[in-house]
C-alpha atoms as a PDB file:
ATOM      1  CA  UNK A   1      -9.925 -14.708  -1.649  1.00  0.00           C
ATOM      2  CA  UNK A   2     -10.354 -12.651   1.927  1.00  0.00           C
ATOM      3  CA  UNK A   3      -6.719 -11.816   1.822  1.00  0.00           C
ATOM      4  CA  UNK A   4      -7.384 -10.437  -1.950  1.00  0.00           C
ATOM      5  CA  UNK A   5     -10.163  -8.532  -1.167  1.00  0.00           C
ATOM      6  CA  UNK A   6      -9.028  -6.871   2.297  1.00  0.00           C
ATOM      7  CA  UNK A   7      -6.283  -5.923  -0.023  1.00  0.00           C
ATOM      8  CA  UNK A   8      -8.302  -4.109  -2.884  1.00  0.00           C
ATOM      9  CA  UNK A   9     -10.687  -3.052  -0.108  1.00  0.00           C
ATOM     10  CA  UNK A  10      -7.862  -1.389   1.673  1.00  0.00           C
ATOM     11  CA  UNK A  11      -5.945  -0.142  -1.554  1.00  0.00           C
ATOM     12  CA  UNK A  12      -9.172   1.702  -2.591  1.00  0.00           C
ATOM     13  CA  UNK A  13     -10.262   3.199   0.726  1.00  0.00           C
ATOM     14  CA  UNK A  14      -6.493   4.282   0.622  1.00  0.00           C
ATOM     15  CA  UNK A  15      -6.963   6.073  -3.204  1.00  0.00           C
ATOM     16  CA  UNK A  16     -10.525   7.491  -2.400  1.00  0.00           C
ATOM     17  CA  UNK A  17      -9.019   9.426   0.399  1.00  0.00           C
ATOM     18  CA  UNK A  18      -6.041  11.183  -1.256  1.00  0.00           C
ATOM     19  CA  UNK A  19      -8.760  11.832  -4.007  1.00  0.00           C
ATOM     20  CA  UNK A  20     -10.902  13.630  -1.512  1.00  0.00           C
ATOM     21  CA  UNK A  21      -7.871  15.596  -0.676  1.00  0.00           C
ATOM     22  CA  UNK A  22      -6.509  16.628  -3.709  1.00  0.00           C
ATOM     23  CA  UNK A  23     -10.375  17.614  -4.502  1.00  0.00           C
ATOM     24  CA  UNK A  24     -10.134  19.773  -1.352  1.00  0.00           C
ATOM     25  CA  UNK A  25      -6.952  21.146  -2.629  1.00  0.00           C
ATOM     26  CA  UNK A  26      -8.561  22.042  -5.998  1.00  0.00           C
ATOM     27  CA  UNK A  27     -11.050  23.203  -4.799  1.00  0.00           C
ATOM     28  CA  UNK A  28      -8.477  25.835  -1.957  1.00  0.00           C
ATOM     29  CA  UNK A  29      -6.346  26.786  -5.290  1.00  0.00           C
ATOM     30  CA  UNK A  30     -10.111  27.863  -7.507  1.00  0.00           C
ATOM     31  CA  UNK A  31     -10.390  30.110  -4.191  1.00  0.00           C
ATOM     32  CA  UNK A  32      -7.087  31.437  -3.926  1.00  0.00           C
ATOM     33  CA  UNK A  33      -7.583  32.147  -7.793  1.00  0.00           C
ATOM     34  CA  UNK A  34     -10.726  34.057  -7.316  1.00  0.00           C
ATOM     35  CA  UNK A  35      -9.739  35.858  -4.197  1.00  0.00           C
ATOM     36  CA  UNK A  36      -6.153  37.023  -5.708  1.00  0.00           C
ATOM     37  CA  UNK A  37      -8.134  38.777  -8.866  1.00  0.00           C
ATOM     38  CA  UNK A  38     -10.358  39.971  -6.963  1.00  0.00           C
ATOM     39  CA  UNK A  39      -8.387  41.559  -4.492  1.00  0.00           C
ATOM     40  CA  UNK A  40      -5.545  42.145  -5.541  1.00  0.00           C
ATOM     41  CA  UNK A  41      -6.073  42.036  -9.235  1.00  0.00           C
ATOM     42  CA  UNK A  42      -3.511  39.017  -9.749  1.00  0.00           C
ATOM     43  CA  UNK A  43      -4.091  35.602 -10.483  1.00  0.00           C
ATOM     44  CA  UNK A  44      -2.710  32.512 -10.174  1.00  0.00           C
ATOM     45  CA  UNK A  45      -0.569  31.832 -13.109  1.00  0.00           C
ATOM     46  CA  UNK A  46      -1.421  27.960 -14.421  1.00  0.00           C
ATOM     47  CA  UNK A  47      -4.449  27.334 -12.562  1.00  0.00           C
ATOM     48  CA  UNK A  48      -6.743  26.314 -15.174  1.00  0.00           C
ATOM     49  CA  UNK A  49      -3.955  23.583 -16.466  1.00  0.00           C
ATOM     50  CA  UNK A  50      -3.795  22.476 -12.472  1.00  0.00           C
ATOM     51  CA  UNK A  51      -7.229  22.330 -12.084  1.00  0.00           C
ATOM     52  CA  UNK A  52      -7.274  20.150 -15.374  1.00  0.00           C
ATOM     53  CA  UNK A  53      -4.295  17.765 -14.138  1.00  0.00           C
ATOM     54  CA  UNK A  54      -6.051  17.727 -10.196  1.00  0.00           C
ATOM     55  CA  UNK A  55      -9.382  16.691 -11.623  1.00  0.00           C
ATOM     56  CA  UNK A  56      -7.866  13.517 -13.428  1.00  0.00           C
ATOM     57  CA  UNK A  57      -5.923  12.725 -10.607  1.00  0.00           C
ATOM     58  CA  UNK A  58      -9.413  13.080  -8.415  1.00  0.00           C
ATOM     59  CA  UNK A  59     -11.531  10.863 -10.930  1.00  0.00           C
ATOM     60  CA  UNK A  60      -9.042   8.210 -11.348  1.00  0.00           C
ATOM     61  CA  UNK A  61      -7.606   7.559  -7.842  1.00  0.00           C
ATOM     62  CA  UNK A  62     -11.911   7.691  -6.972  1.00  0.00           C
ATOM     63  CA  UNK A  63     -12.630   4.801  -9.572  1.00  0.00           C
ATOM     64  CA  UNK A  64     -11.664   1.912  -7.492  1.00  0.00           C
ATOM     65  CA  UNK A  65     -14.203   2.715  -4.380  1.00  0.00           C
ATOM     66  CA  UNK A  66     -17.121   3.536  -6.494  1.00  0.00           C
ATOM     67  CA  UNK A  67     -16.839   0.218  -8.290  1.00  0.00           C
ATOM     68  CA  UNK A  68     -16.225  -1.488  -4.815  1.00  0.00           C
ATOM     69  CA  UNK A  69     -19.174  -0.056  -3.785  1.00  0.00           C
ATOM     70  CA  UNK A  70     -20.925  -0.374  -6.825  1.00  0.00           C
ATOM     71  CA  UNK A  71     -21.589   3.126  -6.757  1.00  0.00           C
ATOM     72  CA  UNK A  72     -21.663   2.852 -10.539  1.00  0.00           C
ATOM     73  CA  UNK A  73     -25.310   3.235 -12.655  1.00  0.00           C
ATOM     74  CA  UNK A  74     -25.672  -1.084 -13.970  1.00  0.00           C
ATOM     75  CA  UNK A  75     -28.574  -1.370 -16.756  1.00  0.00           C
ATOM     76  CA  UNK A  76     -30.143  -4.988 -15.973  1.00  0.00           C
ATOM     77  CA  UNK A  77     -33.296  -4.917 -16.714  1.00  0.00           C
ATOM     78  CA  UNK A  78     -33.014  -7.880 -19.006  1.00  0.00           C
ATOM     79  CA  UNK A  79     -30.095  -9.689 -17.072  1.00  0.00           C
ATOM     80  CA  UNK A  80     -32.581 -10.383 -14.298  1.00  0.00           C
ATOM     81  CA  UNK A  81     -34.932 -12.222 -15.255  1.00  0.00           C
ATOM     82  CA  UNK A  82     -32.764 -15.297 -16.454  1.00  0.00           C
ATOM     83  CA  UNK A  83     -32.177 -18.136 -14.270  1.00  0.00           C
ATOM     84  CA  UNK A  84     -29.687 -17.609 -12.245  1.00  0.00           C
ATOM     85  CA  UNK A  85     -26.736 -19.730 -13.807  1.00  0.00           C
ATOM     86  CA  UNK A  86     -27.091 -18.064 -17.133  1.00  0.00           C
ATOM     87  CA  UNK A  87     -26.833 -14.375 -15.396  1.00  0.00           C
ATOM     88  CA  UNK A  88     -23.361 -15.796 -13.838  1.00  0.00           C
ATOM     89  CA  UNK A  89     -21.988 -16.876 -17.352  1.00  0.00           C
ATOM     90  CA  UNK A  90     -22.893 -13.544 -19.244  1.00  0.00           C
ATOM     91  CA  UNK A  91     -21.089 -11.800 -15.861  1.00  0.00           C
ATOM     92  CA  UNK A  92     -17.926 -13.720 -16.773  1.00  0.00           C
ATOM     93  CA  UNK A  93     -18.349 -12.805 -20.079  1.00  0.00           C
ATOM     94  CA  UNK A  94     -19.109  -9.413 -19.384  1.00  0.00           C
ATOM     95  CA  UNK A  95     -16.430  -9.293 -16.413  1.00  0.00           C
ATOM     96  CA  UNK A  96     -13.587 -10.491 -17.819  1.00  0.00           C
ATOM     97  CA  UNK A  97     -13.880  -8.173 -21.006  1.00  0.00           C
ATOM     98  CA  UNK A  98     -14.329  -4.877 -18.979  1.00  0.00           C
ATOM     99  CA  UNK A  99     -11.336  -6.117 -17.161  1.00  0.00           C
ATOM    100  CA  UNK A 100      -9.037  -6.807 -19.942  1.00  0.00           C
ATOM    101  CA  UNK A 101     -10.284  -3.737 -21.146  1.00  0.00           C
ATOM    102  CA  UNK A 102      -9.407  -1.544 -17.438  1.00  0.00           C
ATOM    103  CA  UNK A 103      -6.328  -3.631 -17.882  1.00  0.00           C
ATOM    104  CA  UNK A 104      -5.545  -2.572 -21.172  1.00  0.00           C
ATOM    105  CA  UNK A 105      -6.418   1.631 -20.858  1.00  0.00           C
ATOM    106  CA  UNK A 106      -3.927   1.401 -17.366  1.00  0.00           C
ATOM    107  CA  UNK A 107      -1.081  -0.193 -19.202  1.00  0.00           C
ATOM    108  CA  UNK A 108      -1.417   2.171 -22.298  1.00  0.00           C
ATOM    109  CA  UNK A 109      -1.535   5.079 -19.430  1.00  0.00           C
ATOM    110  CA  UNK A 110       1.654   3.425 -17.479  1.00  0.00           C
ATOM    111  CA  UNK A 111       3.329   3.733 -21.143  1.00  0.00           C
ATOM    112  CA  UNK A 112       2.102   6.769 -22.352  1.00  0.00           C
ATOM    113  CA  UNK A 113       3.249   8.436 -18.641  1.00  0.00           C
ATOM    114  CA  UNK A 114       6.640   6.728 -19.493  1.00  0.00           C
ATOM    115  CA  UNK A 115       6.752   8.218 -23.087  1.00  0.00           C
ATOM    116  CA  UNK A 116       5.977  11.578 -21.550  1.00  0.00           C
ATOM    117  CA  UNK A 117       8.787  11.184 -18.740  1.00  0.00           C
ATOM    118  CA  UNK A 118      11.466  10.120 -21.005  1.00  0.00           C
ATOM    119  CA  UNK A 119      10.428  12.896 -23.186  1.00  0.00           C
ATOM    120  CA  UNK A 120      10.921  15.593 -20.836  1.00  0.00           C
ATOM    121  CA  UNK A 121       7.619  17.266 -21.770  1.00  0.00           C
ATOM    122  CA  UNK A 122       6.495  19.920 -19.474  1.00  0.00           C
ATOM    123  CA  UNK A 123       3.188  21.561 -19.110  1.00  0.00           C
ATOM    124  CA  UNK A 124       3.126  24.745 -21.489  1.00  0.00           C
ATOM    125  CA  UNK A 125       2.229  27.394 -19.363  1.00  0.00           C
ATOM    126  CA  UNK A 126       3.628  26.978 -15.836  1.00  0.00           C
ATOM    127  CA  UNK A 127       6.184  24.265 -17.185  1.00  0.00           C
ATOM    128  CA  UNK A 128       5.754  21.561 -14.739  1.00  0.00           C
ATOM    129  CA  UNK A 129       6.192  18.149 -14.827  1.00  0.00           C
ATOM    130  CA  UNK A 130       2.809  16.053 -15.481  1.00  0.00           C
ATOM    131  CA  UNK A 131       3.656  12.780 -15.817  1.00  0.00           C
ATOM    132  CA  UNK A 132       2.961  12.023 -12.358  1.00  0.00           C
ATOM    133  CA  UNK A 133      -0.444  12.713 -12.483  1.00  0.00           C
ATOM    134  CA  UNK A 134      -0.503  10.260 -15.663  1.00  0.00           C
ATOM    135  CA  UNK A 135       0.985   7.589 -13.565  1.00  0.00           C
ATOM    136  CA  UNK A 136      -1.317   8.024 -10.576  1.00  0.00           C
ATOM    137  CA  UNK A 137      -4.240   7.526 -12.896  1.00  0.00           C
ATOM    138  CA  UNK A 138      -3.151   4.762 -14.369  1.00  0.00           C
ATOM    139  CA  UNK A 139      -2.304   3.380 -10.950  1.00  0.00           C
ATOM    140  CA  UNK A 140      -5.957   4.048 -10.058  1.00  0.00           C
ATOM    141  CA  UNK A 141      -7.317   1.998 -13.090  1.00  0.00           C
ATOM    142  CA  UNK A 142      -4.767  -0.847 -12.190  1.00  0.00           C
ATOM    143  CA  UNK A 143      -6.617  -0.860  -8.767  1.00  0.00           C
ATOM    144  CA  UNK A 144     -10.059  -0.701 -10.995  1.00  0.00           C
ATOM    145  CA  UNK A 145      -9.079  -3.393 -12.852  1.00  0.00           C
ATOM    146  CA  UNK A 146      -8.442  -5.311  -9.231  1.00  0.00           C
ATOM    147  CA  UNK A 147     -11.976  -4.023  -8.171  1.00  0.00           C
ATOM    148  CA  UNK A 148     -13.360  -5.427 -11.053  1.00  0.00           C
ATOM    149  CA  UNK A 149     -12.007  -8.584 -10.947  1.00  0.00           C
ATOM    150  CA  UNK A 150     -12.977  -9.142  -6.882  1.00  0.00           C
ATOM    151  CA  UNK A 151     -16.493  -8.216  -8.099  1.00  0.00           C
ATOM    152  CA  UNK A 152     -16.428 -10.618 -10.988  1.00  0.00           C
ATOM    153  CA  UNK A 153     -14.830 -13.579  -8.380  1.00  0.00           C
ATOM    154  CA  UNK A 154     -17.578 -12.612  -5.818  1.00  0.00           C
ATOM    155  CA  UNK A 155     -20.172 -13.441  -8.604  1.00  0.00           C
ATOM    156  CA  UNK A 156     -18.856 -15.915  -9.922  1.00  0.00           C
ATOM    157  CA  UNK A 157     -18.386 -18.507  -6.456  1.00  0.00           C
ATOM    158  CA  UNK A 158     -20.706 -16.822  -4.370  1.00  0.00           C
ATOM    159  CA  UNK A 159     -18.690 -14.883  -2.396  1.00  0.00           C
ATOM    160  CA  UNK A 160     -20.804 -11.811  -0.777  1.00  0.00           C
ATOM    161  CA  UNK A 161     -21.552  -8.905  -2.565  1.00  0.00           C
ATOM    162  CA  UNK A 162     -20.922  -5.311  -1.956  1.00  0.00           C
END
């Protein structure tokens, strides 16, 4: 169970920084963009689409450490105040469906990415290739999916919480 969570632990730290860079870089080209029209009256062809492929790239490689850190909102107002054994049973419950269901949006991303490979499909306005930021999301819901499933185990046999 330690080995399994340094792993996740390490795998998410791991995500959350590239995230924070590729934010930077978003953030660098949006500059670039506004500095080229307005100085030089040119802009950066694509950068809207980039933006839009950079910001799902951000948001799912971040997942991962904000569920770690359960940096997430959690409405329990009701889960509370049951006894304690019945609040672990509807956490299994609850658990093990929003992990089957983080399990089931990255495998339908890890196929659709696959679908869009194989298919050769290209962004439309500065033609590049996208499926890589398909697979990197789904890569960060896989590690979700981990995340959520440490958090479910540390619930579930006591382990500590983060």
């Amino acid at each position: 169970m330690q080995l399994f969570e340094a792993v996740v632990t390490k795998i998410s730290r791991i995500f959350d920084t590239l995230s924070g860079i590729i934010l930077a870089a978003t953030a660098l080209l949006i500059v670039a963009n506004i500095l080229g029209r307005a100085l030089l009256q040119s802009s950066i062809l694509g950068t809207y689409e980039m933006v839009g492929y950079l910001t799902a790239a951000v948001v799912g490689l971040a997942l991962a450490r904000c569920a770690l850190e359960n940096g997430h909102i959690a409405v329990g107002l009701v889960v509370e105040r049951l006894p304690q054994r019945l609040q672990r049973y509807i956490e299994s419950i609850t658990g093990t469906a929003v992990f089957v269901f983080i399990c089931f949006v990255s495998y339908n991303l890890f196929t659709y990415g696959r679908r869009i490979a194989i298919s050769g499909e290209v962004s439309p306005t500065t033609q590049l290739i996208f499926y890589p930021i398909i697979y990197l999301v789904a890569l960060g819901f896989f590690v979700l999916a981990l995340t959520v499933l440490l958090n479910m185990l540390q619930k579930l046999f006591g382990g500590e919480e983060q």
